[in-house]
C-alpha atoms as a PDB file:
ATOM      1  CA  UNK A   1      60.859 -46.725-134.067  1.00  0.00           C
ATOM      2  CA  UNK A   2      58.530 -47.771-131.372  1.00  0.00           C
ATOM      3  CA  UNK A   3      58.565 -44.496-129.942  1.00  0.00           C
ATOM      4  CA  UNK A   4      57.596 -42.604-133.467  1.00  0.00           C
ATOM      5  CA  UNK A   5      54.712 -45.010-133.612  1.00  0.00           C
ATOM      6  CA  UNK A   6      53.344 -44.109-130.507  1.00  0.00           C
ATOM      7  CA  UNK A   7      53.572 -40.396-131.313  1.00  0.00           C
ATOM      8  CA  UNK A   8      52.080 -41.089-134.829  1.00  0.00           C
ATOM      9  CA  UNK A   9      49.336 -42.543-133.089  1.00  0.00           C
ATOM     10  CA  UNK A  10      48.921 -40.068-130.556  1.00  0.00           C
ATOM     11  CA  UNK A  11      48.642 -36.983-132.946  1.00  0.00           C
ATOM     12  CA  UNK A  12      46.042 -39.340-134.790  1.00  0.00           C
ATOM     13  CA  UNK A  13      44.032 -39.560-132.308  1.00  0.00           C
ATOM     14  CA  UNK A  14      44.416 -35.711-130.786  1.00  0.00           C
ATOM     15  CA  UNK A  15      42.939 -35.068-134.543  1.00  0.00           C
ATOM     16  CA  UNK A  16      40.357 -37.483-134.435  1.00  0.00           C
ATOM     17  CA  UNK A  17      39.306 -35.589-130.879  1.00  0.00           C
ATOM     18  CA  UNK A  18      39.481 -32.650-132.625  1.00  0.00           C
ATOM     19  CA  UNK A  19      37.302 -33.422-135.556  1.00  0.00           C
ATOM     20  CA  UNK A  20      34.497 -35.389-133.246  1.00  0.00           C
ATOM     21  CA  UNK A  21      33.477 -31.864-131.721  1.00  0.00           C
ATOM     22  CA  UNK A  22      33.550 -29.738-135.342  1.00  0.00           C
ATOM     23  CA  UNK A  23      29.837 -29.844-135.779  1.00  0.00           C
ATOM     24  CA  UNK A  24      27.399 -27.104-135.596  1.00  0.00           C
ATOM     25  CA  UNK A  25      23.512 -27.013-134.693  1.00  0.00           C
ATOM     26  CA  UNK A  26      21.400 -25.887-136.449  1.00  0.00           C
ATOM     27  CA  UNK A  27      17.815 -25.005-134.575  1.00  0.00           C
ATOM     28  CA  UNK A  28      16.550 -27.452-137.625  1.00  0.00           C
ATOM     29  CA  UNK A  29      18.666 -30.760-136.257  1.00  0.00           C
ATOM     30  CA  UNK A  30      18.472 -29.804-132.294  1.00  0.00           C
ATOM     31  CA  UNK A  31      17.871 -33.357-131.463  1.00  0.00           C
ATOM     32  CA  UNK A  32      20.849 -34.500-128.909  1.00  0.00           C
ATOM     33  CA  UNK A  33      23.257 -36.545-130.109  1.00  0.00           C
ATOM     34  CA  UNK A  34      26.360 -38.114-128.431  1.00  0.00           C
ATOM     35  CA  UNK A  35      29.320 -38.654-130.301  1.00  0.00           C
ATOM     36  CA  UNK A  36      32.642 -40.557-128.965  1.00  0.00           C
ATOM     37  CA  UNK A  37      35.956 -39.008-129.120  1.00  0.00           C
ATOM     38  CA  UNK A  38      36.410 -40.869-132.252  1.00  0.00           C
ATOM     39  CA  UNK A  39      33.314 -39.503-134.031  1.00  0.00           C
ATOM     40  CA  UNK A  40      30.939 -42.222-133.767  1.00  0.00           C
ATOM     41  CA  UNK A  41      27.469 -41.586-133.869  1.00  0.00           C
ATOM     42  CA  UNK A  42      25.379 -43.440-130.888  1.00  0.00           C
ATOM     43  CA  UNK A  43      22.060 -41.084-131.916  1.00  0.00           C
ATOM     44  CA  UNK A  44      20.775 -40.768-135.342  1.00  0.00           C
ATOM     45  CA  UNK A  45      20.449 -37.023-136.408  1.00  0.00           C
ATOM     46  CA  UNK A  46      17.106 -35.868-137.852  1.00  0.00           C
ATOM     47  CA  UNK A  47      16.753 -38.255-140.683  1.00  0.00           C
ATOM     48  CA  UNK A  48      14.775 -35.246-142.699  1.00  0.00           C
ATOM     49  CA  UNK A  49      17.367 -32.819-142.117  1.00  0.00           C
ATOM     50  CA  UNK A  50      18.916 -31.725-145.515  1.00  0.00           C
ATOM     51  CA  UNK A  51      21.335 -28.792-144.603  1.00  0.00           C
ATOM     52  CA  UNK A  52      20.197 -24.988-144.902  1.00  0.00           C
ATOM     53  CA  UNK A  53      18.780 -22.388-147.416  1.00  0.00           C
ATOM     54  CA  UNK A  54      21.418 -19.730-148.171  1.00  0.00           C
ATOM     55  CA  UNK A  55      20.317 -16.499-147.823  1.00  0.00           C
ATOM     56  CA  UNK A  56      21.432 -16.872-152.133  1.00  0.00           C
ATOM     57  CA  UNK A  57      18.013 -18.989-152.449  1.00  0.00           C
ATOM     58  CA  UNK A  58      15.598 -16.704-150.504  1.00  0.00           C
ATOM     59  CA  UNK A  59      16.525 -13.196-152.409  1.00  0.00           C
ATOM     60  CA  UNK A  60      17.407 -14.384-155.795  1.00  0.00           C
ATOM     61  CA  UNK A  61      21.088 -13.374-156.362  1.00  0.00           C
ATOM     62  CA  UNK A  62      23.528 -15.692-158.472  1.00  0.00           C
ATOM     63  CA  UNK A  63      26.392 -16.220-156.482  1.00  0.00           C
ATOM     64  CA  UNK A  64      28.480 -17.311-159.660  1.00  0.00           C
ATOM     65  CA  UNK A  65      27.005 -14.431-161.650  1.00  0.00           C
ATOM     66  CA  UNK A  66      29.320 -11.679-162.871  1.00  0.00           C
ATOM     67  CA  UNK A  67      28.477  -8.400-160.896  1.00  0.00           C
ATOM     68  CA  UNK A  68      29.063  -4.815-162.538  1.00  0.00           C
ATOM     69  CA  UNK A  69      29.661  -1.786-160.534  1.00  0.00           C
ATOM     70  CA  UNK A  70      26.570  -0.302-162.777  1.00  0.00           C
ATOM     71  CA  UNK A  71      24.103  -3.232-161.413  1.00  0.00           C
ATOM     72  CA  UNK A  72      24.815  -2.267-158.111  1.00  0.00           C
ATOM     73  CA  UNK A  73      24.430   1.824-159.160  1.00  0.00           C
ATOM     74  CA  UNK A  74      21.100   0.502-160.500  1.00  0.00           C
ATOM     75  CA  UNK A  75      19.908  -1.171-157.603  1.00  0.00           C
ATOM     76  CA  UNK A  76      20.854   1.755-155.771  1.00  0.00           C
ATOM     77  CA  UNK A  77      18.454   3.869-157.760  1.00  0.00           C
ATOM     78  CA  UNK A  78      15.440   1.416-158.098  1.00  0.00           C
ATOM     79  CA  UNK A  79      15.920   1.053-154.663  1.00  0.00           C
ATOM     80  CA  UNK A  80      11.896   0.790-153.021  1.00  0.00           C
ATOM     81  CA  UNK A  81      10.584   2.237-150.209  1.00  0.00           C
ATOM     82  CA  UNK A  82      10.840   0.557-146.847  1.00  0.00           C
ATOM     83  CA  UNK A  83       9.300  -3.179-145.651  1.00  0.00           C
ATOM     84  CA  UNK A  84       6.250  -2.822-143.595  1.00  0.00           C
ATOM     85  CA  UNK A  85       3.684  -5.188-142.381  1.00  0.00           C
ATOM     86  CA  UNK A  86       0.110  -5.243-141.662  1.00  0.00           C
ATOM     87  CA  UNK A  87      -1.092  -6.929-138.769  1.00  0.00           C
ATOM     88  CA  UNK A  88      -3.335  -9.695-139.805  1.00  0.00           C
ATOM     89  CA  UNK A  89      -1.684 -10.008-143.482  1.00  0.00           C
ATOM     90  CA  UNK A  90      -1.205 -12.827-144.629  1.00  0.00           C
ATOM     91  CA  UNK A  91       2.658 -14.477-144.706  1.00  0.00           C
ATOM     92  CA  UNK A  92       4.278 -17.515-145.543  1.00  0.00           C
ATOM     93  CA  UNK A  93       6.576 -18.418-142.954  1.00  0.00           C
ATOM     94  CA  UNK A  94       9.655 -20.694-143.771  1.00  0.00           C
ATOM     95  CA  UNK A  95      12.395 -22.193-141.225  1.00  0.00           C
ATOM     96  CA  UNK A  96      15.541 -23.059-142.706  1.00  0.00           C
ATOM     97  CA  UNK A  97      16.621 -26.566-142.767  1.00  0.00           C
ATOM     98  CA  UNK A  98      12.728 -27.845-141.310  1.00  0.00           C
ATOM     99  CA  UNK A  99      10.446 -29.457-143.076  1.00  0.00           C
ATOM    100  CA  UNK A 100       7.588 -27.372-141.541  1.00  0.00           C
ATOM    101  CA  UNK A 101       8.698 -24.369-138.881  1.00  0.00           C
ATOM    102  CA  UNK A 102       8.635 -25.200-135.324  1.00  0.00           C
ATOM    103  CA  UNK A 103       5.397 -24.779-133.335  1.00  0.00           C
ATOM    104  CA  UNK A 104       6.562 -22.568-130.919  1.00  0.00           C
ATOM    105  CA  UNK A 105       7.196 -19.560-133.947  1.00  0.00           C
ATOM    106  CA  UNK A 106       4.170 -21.049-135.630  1.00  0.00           C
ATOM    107  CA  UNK A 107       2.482 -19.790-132.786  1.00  0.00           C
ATOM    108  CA  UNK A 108       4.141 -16.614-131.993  1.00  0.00           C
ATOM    109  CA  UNK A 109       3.596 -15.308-135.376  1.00  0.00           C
ATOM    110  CA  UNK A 110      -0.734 -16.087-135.718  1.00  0.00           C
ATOM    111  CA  UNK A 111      -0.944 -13.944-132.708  1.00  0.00           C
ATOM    112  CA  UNK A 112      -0.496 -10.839-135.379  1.00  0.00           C
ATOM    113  CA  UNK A 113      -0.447 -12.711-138.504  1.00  0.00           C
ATOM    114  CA  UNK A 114      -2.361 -14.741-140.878  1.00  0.00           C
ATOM    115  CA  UNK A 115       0.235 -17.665-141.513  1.00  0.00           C
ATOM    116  CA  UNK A 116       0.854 -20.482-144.006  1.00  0.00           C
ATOM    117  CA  UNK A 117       3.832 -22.770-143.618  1.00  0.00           C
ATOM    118  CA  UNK A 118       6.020 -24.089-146.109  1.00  0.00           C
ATOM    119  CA  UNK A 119       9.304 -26.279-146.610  1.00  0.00           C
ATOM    120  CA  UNK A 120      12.598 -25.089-145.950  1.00  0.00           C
ATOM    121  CA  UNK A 121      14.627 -28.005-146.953  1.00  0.00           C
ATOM    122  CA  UNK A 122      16.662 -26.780-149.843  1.00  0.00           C
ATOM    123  CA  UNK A 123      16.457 -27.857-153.216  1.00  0.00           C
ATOM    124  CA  UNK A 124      18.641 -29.679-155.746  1.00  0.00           C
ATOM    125  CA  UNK A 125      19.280 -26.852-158.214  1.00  0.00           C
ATOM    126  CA  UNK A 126      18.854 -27.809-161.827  1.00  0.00           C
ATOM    127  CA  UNK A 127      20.870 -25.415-164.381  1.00  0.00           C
ATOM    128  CA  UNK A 128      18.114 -23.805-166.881  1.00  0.00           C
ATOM    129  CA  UNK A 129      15.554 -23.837-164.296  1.00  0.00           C
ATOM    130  CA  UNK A 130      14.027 -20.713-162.715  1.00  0.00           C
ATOM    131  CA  UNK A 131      15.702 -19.394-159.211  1.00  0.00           C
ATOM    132  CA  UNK A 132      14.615 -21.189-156.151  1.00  0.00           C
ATOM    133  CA  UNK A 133      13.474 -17.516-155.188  1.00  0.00           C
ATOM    134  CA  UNK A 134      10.655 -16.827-157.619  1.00  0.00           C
ATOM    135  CA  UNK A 135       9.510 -20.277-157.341  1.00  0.00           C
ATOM    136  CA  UNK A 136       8.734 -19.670-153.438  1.00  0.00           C
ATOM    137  CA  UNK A 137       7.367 -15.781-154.281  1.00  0.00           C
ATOM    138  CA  UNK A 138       5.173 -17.545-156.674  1.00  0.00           C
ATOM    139  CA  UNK A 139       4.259 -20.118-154.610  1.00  0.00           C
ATOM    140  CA  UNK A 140       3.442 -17.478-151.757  1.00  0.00           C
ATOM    141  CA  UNK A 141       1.795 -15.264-154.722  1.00  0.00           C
ATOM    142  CA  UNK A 142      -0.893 -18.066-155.845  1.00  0.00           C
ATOM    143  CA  UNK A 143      -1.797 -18.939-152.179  1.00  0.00           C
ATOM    144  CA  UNK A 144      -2.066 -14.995-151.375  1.00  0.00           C
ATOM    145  CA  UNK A 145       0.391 -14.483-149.449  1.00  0.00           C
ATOM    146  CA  UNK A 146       2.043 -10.862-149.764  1.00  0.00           C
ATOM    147  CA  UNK A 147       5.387 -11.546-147.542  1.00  0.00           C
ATOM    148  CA  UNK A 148       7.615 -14.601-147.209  1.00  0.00           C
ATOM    149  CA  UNK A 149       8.901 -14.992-143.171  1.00  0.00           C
ATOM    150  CA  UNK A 150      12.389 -17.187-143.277  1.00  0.00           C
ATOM    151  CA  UNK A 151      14.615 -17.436-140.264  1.00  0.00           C
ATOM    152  CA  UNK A 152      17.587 -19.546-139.714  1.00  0.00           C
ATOM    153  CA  UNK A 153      18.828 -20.408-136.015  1.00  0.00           C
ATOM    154  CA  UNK A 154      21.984 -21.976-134.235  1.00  0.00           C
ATOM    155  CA  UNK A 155      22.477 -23.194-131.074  1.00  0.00           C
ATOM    156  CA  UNK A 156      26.084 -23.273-129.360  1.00  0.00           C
ATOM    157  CA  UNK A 157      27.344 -24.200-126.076  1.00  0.00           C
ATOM    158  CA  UNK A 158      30.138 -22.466-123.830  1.00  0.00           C
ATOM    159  CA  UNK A 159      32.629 -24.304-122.241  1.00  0.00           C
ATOM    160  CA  UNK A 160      34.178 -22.524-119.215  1.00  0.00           C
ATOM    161  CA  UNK A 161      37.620 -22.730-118.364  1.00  0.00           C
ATOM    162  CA  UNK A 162      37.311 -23.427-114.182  1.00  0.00           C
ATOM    163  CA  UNK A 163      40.927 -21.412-113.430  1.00  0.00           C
ATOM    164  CA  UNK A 164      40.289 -18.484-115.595  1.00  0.00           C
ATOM    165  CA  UNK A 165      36.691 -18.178-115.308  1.00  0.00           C
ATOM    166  CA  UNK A 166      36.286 -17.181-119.035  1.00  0.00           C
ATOM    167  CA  UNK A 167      34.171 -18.327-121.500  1.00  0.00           C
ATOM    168  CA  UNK A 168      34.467 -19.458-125.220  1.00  0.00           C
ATOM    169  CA  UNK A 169      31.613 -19.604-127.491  1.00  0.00           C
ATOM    170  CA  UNK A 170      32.249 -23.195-129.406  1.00  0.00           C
ATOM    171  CA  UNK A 171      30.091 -24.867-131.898  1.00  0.00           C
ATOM    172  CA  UNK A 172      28.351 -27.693-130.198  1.00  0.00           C
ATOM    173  CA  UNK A 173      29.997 -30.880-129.110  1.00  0.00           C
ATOM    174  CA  UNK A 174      27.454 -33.544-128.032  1.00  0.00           C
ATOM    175  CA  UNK A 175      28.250 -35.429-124.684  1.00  0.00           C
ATOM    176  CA  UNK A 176      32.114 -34.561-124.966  1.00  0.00           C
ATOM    177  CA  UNK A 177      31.285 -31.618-122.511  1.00  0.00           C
ATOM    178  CA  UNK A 178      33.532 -32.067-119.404  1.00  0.00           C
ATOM    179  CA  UNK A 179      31.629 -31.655-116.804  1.00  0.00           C
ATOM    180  CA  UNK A 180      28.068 -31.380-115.543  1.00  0.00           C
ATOM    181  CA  UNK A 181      27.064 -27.665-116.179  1.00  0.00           C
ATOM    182  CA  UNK A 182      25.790 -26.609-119.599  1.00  0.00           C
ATOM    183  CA  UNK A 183      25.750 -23.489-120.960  1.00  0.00           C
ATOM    184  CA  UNK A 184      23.688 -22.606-124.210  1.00  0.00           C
ATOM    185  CA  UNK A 185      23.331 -19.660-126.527  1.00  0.00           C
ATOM    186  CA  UNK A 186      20.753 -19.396-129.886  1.00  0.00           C
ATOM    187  CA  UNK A 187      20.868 -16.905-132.233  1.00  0.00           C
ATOM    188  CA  UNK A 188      18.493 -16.185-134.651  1.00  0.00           C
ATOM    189  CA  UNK A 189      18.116 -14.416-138.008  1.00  0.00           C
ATOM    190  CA  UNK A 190      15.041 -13.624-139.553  1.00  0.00           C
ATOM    191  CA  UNK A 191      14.430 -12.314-143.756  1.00  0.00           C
ATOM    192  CA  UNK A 192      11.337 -10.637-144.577  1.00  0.00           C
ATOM    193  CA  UNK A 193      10.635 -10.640-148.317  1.00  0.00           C
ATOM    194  CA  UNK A 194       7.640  -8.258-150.505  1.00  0.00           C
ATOM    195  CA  UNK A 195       6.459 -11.138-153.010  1.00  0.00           C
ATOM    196  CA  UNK A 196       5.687  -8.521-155.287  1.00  0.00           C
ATOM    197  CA  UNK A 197       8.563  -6.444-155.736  1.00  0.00           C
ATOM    198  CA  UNK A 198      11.419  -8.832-154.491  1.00  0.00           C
ATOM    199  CA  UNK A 199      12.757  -6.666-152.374  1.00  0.00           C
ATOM    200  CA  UNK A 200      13.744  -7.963-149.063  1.00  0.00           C
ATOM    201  CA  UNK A 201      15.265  -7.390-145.388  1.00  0.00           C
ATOM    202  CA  UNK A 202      16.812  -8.892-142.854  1.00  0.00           C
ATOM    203  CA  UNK A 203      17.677  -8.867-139.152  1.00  0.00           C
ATOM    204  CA  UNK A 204      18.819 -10.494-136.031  1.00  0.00           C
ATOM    205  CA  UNK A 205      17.257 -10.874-132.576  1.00  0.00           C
ATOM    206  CA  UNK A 206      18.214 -10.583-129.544  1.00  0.00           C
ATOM    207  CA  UNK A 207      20.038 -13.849-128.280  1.00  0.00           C
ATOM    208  CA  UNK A 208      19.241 -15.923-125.486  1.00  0.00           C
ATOM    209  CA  UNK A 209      21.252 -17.523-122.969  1.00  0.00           C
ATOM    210  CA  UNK A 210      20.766 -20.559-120.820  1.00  0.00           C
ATOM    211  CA  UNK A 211      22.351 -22.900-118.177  1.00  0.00           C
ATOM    212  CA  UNK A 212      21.503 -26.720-116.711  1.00  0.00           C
ATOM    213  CA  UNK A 213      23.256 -29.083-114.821  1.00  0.00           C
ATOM    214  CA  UNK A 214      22.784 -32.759-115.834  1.00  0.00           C
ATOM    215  CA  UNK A 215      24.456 -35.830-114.312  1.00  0.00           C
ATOM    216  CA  UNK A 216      26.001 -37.917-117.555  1.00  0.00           C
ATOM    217  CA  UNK A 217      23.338 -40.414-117.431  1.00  0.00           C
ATOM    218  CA  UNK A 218      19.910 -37.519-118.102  1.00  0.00           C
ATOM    219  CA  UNK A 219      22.214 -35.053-120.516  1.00  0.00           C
ATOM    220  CA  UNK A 220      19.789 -35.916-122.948  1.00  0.00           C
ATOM    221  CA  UNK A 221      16.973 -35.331-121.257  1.00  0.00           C
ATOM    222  CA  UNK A 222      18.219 -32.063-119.827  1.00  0.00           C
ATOM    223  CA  UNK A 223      19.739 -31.235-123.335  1.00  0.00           C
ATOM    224  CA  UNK A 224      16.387 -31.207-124.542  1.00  0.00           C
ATOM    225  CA  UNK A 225      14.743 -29.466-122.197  1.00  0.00           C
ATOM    226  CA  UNK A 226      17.313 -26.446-122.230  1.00  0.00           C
ATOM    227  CA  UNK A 227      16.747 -26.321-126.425  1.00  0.00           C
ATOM    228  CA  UNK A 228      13.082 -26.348-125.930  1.00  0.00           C
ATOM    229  CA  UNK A 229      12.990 -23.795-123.335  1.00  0.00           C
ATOM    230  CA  UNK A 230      15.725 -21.103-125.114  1.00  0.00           C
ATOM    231  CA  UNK A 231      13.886 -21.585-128.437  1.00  0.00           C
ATOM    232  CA  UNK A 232      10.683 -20.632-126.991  1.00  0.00           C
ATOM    233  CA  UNK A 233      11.816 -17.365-125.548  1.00  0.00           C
ATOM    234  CA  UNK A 234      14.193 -16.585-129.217  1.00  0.00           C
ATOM    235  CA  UNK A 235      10.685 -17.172-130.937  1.00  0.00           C
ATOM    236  CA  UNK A 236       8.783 -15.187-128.705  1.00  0.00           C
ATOM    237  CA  UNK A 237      11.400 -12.253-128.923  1.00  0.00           C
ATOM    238  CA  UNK A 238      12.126 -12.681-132.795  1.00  0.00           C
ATOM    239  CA  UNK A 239       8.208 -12.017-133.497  1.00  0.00           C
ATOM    240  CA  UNK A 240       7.789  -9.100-131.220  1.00  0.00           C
ATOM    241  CA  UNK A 241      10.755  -7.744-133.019  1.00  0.00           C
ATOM    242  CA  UNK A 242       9.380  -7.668-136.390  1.00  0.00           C
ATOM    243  CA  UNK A 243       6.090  -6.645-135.180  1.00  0.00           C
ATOM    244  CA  UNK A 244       8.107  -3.481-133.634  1.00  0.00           C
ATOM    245  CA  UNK A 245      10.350  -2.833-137.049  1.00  0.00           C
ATOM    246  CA  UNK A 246       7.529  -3.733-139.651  1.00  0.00           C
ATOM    247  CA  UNK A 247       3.942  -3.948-138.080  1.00  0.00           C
ATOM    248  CA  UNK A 248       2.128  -0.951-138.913  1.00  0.00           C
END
């Protein structure tokens, strides 16, 4: 009997291990934040950090909605011409999750655009009310903006197995890393939508990779500084990439 309760209590606490490191970050909550193996919380996340916007919000299509194969034919046919940008138009830019977008994009994107910022924190949806979609193309339409910028971002860290010398992309896991060198990945997607029309596109950037070695007592500090310095270069990339598929 005493032996079953020390197993019971063993595979309790294997779970418990398990569901401490089952949390993703999003570029929108990059704060660091250790957690112990028994998923206690000794940082407080970002305390304005709601969750995402589904790419569902941004382009207007009803998830529950019934679809006919003749709505698609239709689409098909009223398809419009291809997304293209002027540089020096005017765009609302949106990051998912963030209150206002990060500077760092901010920045990238007035070097070839005129850019207003707006909320990505998603919205309670109330049934009878217009889609969350035309409320932000007329949001961007009364403030004259033709084109509504939204990206989403995740960050991930690698955890490298020291016999094998692979390497598994995980979602990220706080201070439970193992040892002192920390490898980091973001990926990026980025929606461009035609106020006018509705019609939309979307693509992703090239990712970025990054490693730091921290002793346990600065992983914050280094944590930070690896986020900061990925994000920077994603940004940078992201917005020469739509300047290079769009900008005309």
């Amino acid at each position: 009997m005493r032996y079953k309760s020390k197993t019971v209590f063993c595979v309790c606490l294997l779970a418990m291990v398990i569901l401490a490191g089952c949390s993703t970050r999003s570029i929108s909550n990059s704060g660091y934040e250790e957690r112990s193996i028994f998923g206690l919380k000794h940082a407080p996340d970002n305390p304005f950090y709601k969750g995402e916007l589904s790419e569902f919000d941004l382009i207007g299509i009803d998830p529950t909605a019934e679809i006919s194969e003749s709505d698609i034919q239709q689409a098909m046919v009223n398809a419009n011409p291809p997304l293209t940008l002027k540089k020096g138009e005017a765009v609302m830019l949106i990051q998912s999750g963030a209150m206002i977008p990060d500077s760092g994009m901010v920045d990238s994107m007035n070097r070839y655009f005129t850019v207003s910022v707006f909320s990505g924190v998603p919205q309670r949806k109330i049934e009878g009310k217009s889609s969350y979609s035309r409320l932000l193309r007329l949001a961007a339409a009364r403030g004259g903006y033709g084109k509504i910028i939204c990206y989403w971002g995740l960050l991930e860290t690698a955890q490298k197995d020291l016999s094998s010398k692979t390497v598994s992309w995980v979602p990220f896991l706080g201070s439970v890393i193992p040892d002192e060198d920390q490898q980091m990945r973001i990926r990026l997607k980025v929606a461009v939508v035609d106020v006018k029309t509705g019609r939309w596109e979307m693509f992703s950037p090239k990712s970025f990779e990054g490693e730091e070695r921290s002793s346990r007592n600065s992983r914050g500090a280094s944590d930070q500084q690896q986020v900061q310095a990925l994000k920077e270069k994603s940004y940078a990339a992201a917005v020469e990439a739509l300047v290079s598929r769009y900008a005309r």
